[in-house]
Structures are given as C-alpha cells and as structure tokens.
C-alpha atoms as a PDB file:
ATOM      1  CA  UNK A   1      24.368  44.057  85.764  1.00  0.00           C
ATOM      2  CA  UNK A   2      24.993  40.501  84.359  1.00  0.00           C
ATOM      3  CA  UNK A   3      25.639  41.989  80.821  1.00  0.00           C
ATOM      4  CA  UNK A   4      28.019  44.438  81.836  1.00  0.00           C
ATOM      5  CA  UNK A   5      30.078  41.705  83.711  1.00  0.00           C
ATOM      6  CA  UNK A   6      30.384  39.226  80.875  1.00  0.00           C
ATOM      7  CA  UNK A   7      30.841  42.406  78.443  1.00  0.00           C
ATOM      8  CA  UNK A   8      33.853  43.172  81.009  1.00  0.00           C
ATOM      9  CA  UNK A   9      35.193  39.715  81.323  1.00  0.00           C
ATOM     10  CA  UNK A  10      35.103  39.591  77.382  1.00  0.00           C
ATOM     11  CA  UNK A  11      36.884  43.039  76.934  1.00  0.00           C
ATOM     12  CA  UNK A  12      39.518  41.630  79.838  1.00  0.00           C
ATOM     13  CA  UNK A  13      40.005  38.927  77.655  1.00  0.00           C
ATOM     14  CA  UNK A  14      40.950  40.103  74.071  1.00  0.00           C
ATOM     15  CA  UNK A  15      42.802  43.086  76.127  1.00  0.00           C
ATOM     16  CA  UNK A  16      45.773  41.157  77.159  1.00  0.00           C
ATOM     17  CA  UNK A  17      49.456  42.607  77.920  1.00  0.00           C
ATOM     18  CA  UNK A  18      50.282  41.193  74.351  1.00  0.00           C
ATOM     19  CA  UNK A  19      48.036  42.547  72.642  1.00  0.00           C
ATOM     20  CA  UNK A  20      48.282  45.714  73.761  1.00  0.00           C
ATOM     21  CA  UNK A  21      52.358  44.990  72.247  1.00  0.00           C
ATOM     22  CA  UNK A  22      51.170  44.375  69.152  1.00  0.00           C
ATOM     23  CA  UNK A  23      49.405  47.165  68.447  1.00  0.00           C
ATOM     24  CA  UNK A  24      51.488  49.090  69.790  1.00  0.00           C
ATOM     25  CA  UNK A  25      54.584  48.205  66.999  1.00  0.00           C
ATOM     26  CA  UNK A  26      51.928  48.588  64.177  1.00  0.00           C
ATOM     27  CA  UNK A  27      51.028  52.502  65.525  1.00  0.00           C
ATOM     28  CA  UNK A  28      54.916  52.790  65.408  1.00  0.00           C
ATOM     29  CA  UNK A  29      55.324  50.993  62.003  1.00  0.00           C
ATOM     30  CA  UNK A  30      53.030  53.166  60.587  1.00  0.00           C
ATOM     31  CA  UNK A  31      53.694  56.446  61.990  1.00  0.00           C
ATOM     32  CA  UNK A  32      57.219  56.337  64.058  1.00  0.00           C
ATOM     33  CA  UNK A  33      57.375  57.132  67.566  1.00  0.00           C
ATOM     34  CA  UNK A  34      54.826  60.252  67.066  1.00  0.00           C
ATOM     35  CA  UNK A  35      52.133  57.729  66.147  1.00  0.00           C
ATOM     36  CA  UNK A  36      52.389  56.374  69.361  1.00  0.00           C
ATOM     37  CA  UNK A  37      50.446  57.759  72.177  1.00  0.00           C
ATOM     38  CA  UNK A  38      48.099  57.007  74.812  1.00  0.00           C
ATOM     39  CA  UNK A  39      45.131  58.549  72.938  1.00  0.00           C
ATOM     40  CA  UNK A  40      45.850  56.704  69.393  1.00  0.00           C
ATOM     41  CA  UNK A  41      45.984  53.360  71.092  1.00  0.00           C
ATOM     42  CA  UNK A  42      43.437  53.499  73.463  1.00  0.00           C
ATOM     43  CA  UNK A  43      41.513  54.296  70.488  1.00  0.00           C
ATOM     44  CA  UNK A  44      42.894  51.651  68.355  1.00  0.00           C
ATOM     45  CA  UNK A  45      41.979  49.414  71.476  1.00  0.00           C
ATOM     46  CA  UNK A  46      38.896  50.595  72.285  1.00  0.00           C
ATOM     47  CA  UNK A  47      39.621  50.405  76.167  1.00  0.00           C
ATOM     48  CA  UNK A  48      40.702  53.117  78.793  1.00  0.00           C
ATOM     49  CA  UNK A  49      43.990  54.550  79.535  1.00  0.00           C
ATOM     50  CA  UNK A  50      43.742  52.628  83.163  1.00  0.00           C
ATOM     51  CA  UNK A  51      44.119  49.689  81.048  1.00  0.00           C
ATOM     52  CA  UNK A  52      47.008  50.483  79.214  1.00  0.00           C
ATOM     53  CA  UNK A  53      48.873  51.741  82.476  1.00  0.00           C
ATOM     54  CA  UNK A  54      47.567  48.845  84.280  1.00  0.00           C
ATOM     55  CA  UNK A  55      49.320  46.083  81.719  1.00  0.00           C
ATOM     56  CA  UNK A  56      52.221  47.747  80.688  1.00  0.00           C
ATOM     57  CA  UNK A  57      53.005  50.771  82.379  1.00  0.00           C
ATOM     58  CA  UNK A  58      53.971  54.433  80.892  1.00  0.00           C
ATOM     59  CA  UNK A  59      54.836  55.253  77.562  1.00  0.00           C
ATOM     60  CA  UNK A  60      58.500  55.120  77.894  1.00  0.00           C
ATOM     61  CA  UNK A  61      58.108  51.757  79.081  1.00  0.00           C
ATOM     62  CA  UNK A  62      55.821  50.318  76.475  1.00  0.00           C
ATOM     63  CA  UNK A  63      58.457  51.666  74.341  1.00  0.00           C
ATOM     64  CA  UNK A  64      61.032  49.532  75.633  1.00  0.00           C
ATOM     65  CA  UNK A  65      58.613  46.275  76.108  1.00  0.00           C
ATOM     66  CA  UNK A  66      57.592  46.851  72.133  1.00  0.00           C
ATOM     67  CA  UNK A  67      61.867  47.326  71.222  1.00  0.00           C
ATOM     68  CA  UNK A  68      63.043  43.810  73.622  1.00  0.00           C
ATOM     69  CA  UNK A  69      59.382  41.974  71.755  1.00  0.00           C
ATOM     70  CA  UNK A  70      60.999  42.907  68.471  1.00  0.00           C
ATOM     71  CA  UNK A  71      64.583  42.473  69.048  1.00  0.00           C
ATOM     72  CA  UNK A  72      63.782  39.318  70.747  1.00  0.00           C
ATOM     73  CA  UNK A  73      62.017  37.973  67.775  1.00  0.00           C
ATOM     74  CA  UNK A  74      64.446  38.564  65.592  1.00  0.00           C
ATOM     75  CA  UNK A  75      66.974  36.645  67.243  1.00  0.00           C
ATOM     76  CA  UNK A  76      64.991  33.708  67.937  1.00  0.00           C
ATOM     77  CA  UNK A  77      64.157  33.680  63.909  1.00  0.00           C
ATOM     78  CA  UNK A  78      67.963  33.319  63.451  1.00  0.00           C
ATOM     79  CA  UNK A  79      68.837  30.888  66.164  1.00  0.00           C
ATOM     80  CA  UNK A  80      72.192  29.650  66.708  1.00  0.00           C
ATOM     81  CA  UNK A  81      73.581  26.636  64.607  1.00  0.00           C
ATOM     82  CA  UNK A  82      75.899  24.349  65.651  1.00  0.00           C
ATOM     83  CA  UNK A  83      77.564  23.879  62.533  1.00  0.00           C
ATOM     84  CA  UNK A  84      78.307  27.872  62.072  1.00  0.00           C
ATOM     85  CA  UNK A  85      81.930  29.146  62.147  1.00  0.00           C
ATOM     86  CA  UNK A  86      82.172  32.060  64.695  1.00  0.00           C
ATOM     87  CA  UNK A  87      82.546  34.563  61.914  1.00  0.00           C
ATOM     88  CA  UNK A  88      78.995  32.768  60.119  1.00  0.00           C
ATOM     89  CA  UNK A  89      76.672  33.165  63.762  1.00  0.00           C
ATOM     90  CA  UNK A  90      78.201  36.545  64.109  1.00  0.00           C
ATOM     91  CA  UNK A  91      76.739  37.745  60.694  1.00  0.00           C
ATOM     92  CA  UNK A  92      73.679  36.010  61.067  1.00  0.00           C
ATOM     93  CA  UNK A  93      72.975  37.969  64.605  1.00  0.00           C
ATOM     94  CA  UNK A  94      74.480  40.771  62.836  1.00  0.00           C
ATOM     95  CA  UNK A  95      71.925  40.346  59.508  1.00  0.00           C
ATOM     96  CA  UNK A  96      69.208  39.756  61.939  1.00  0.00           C
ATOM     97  CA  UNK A  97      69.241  42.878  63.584  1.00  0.00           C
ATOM     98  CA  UNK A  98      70.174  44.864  60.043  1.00  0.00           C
ATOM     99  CA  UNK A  99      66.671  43.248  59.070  1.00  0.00           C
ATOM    100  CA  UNK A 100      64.382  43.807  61.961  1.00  0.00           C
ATOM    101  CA  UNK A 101      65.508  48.109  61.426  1.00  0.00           C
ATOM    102  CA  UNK A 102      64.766  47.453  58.040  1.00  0.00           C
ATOM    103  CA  UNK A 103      61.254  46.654  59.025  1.00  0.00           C
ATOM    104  CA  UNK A 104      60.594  48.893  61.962  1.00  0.00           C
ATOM    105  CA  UNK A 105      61.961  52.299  61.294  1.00  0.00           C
ATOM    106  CA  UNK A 106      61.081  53.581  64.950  1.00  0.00           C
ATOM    107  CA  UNK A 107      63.620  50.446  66.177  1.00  0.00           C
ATOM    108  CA  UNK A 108      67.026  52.385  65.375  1.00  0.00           C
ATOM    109  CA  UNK A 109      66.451  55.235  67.690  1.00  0.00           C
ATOM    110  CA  UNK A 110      64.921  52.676  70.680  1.00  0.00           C
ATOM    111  CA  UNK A 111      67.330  49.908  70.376  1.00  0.00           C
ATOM    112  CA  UNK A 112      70.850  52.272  71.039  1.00  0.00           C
ATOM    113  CA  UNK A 113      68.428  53.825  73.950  1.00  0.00           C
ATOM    114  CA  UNK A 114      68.448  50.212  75.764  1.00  0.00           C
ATOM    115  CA  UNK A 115      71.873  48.992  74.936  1.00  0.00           C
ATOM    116  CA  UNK A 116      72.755  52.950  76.472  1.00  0.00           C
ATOM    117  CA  UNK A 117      70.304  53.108  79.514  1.00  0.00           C
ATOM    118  CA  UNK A 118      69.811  49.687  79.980  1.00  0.00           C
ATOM    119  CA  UNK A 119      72.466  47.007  80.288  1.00  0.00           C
ATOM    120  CA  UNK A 120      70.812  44.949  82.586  1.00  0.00           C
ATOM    121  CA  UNK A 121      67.755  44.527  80.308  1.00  0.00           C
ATOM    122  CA  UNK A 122      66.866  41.941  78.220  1.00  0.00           C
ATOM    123  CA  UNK A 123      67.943  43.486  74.583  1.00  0.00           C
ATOM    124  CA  UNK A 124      71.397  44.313  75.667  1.00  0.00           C
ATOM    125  CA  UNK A 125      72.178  41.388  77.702  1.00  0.00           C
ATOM    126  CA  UNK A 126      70.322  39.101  74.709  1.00  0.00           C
ATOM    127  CA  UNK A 127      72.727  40.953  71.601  1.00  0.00           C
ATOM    128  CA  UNK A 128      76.140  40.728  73.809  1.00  0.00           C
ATOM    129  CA  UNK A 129      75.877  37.174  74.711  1.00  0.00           C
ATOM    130  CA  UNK A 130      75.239  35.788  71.264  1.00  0.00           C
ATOM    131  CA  UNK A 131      77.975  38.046  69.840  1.00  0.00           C
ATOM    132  CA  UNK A 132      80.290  37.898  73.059  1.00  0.00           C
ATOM    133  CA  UNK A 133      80.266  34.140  72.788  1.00  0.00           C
ATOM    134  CA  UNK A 134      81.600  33.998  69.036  1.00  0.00           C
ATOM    135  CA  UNK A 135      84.120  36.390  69.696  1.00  0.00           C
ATOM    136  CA  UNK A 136      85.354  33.988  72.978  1.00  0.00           C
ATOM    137  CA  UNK A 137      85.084  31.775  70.175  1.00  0.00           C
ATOM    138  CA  UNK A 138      87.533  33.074  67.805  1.00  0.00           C
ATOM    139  CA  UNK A 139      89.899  32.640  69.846  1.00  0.00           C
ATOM    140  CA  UNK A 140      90.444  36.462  71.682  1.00  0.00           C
ATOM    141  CA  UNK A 141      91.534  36.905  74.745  1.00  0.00           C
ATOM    142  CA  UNK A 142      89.400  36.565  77.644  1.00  0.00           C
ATOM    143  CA  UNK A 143      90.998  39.842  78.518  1.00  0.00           C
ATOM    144  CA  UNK A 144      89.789  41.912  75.662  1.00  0.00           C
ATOM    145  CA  UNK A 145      86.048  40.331  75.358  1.00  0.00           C
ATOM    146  CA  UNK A 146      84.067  43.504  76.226  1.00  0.00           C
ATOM    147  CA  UNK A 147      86.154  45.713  73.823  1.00  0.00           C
ATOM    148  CA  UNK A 148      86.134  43.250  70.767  1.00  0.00           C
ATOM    149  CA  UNK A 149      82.146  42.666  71.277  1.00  0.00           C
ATOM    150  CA  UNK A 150      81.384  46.417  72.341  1.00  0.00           C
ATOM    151  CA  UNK A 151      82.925  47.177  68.726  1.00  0.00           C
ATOM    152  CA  UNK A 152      81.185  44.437  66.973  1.00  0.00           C
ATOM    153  CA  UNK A 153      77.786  46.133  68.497  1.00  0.00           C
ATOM    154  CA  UNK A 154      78.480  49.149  68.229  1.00  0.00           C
ATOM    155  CA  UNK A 155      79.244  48.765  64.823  1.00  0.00           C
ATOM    156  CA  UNK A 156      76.187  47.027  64.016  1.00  0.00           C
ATOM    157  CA  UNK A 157      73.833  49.825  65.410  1.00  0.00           C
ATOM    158  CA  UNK A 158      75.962  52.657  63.888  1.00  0.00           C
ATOM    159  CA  UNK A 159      75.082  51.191  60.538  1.00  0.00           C
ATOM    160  CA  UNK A 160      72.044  50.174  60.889  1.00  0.00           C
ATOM    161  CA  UNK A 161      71.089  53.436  62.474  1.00  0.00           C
ATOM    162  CA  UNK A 162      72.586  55.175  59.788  1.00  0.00           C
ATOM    163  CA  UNK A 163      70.208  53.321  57.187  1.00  0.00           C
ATOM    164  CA  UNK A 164      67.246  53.683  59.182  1.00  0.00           C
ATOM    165  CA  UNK A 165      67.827  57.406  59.119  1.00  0.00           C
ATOM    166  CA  UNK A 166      68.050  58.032  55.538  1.00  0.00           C
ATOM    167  CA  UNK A 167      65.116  55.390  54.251  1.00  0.00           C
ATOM    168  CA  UNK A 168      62.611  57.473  57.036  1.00  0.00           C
ATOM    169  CA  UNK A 169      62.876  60.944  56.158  1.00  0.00           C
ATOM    170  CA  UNK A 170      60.498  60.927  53.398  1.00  0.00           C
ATOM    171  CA  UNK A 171      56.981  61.101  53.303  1.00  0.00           C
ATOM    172  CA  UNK A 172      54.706  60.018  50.391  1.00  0.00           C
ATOM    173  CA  UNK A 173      58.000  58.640  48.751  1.00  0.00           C
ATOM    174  CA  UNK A 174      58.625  55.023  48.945  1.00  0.00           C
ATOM    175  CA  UNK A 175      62.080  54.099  50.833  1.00  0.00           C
ATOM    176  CA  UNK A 176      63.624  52.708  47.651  1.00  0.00           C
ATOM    177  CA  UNK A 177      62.518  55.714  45.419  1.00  0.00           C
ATOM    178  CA  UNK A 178      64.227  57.879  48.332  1.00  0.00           C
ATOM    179  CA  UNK A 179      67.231  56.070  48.624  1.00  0.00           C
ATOM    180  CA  UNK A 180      68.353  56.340  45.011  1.00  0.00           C
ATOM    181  CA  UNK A 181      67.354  60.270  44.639  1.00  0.00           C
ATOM    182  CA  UNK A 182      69.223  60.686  47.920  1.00  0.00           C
ATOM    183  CA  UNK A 183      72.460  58.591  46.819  1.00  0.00           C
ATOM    184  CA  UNK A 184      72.079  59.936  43.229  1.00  0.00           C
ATOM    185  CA  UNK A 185      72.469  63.222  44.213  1.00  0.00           C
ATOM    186  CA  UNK A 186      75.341  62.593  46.683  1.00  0.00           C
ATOM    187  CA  UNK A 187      77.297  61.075  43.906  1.00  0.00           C
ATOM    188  CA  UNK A 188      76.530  63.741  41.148  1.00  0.00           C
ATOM    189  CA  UNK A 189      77.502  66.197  44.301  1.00  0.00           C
ATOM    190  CA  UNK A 190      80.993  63.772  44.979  1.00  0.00           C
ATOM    191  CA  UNK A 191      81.486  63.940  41.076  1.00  0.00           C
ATOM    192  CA  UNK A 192      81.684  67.223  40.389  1.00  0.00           C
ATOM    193  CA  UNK A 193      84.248  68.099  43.534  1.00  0.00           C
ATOM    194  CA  UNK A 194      87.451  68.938  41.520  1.00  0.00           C
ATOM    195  CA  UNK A 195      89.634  65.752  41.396  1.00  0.00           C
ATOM    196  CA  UNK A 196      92.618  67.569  42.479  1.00  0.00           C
ATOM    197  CA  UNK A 197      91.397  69.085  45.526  1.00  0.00           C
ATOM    198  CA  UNK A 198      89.069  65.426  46.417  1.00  0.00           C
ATOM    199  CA  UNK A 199      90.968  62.162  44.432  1.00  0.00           C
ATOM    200  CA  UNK A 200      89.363  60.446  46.967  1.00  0.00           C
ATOM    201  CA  UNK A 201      85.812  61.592  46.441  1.00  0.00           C
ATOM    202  CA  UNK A 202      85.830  61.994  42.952  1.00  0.00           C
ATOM    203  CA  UNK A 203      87.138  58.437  42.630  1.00  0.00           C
ATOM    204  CA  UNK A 204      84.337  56.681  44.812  1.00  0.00           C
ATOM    205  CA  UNK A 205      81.259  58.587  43.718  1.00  0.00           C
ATOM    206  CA  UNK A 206      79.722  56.146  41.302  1.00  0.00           C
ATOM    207  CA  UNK A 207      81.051  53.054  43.769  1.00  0.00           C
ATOM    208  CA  UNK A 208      78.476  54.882  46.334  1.00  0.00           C
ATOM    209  CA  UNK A 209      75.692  55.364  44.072  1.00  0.00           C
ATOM    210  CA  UNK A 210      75.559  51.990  43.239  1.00  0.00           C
ATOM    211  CA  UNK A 211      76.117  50.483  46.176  1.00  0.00           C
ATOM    212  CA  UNK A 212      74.190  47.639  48.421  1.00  0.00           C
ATOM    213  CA  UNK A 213      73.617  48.885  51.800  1.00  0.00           C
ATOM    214  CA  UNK A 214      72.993  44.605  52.932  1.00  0.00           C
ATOM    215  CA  UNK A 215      76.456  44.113  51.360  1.00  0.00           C
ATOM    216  CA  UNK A 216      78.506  47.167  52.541  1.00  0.00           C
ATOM    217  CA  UNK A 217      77.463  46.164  55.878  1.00  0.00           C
ATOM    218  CA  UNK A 218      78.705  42.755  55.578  1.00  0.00           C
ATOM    219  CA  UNK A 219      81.714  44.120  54.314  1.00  0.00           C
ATOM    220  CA  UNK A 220      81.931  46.374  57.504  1.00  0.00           C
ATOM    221  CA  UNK A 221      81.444  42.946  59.477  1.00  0.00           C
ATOM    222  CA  UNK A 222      83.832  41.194  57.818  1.00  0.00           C
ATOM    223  CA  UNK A 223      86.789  44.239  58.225  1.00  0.00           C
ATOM    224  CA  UNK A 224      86.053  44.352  61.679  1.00  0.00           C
ATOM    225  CA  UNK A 225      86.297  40.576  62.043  1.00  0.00           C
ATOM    226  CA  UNK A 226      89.569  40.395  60.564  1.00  0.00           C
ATOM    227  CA  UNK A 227      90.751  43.277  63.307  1.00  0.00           C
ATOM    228  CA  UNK A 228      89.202  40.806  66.254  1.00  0.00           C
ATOM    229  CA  UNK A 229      90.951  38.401  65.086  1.00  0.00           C
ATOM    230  CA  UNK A 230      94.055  40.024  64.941  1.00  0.00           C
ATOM    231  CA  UNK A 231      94.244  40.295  69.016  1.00  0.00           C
ATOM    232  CA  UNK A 232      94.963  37.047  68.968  1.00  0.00           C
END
C-alpha cells in the first residue's frame, strides 16, 4: 500500500498542468492537430485520461491553453523596447508571430480561432494591446484605433496563415524543397499566360518565384503602415 502511494505521489509530481502543455505542442509539431488526441498523449504520458481532463480540461481547450503558451512565448522573446519607433515594435510583434507559425504549423489554424471566438482571452487581448498601443502611438486618432489595429492583425494572420498553409501540405518533402517546386511551378504556370491577355502576370512571374516570404511580409507591414499613418 505504501509503494503504491509514493509511486502515486511521484507520478502526481512529474504529471503537472505544464507538462502535460508541453507535450502536448510536440504531438502537434510533429503531426498537426490529428496527432493530437487523448489516446496519443496519454500514451506519450503514461497516465490516464482522468488526468488529462483533470489538469487541463477537453481537447478543445488544451488546444487553446497549448496556442496562448505559444503565442505568449513568443511575445515575451520580443519584448517591448523603449528606444523602438512605433513602426520598429510593430514589426517586431509582427516578426514574432510570423516566426512562432513558422515553427508550429498547427498554430495558423488555432491562433485566428482565438482572436475569432475569443476576444476576451489572453492571445487576443495580449496581440491587440502591443499593436493597439503603437498605432495610439503614431499618432491616429483615438477614434479609429480598433480599425487601424484590427487591419494591422488581421493582416498579420492572413499572411502568416497563408504561409503556414503552403509549407504543410507535404509529406516526406521538406518545407523548403516544397516551397520552391510549389512557387516554381506557379511562375512557369504565370509565364506562359499570354502577355496580352495577363501583362500583369506575365510581368511578375519570376519576381514571385524568387521571392522572400520574411521580406514580402515586411513589405506588407510597411504598406499598411504608411495607410495608418495616413489617418492622421
């Protein structure tokens, strides 16, 4: 009886709400949001669903307690400096959230979920104040804050989203071999549009083959900077 206390105690232990996080993100690193289920990380965890439930609740909401971890994270690693211009923080929160989807595939998909469903949580509330207060700080109009910053975000995940999606839908293919076959054939598809009909496409087909997705998105930061700035 002793032995299976302390065995207990020990398991209670090493099984803590945290860790149960962590392993959690790797399942979903490793195999997307399919990898993830009760089974695979009770498994993984050698425990009982009871526990799982018992720490952090459902599925759907260890989803959203693994996206807010990560997100969370991410921002802390770029904190705010003092020194920054408003346009220089707002790229940084901007690169910082371009990076953490570049590193968790599953994150695209979850993190528009909890800006949608949940505006009260911790994600959405976290991204909107350290963009909102840059663009208060470029001088907007108090009037106008929720539109310039809604914009900003949803600009951010729209992209980033949109990167996510084509770097995950291979499998035994690594994300940069995918990329280029997938933008190589785009471009030899653009190219061979007849100029007439497409100036537009035919002109721009090698510009997106070659292309850096970190820099286009910067670029997409900066042109929607310079429209914020314009309400002023």
């Amino acid at each position: 009886m002793a032995t299976r206390a302390r065995r207990a105690q020990r398991r209670n232990q090493v099984l803590s709400r945290d860790h149960i996080i962590d392993t959690a993100v790797e399942l979903l690193d490793a195999g997307g949001e399919g990898a993830l289920t009760v089974r695979a990380l009770t498994e993984r965890l050698a425990t009982g669903a009871g526990a799982i439930y018992y720490h952090v609740g459902t599925r759907d909401e260890l989803l959203d307690t693994a996206t807010e971890t990560v997100i969370t994270a991410a921002l802390a690693a770029a904190p705010a400096q003092a020194s920054a211009t408003p346009a220089e923080e707002i790229r940084v929160v901007a690169l910082a959230l371009f990076d953490a989807i570049a590193d968790h595939q599953w994150l695209a998909t979850r993190l528009t979920l909890q800006i949608i469903r949940n505006p009260m949580g911790a994600v959405t509330v976290g991204i909107y104040e350290r963009v909102g207060r840059q663009v208060g700080a470029l001088g907007v109009p108090q009037g106008v804050w929720f539109d310039a910053a809604s914009t900003l975000v949803h600009y951010i995940l729209g992209a980033v989203s949109q990167n996510a999606r084509i770097d995950g839908d291979t499998s035994g293919v690594t994300p940069d071999a995918d990329r280029e076959e997938f933008l190589d054939a785009a471009s030899t598809a653009w190219q061979e549009l007849d100029p007439d009909d497409y100036p537009f496409m035919h002109a721009i087909a090698v510009q997106m083959r070659e292309h850096d997705d970190r820099e286009q998105f910067l670029t997409g930061i900066a042109v929607v900077l310079d429209g914020i700035t314009s309400l002023r």
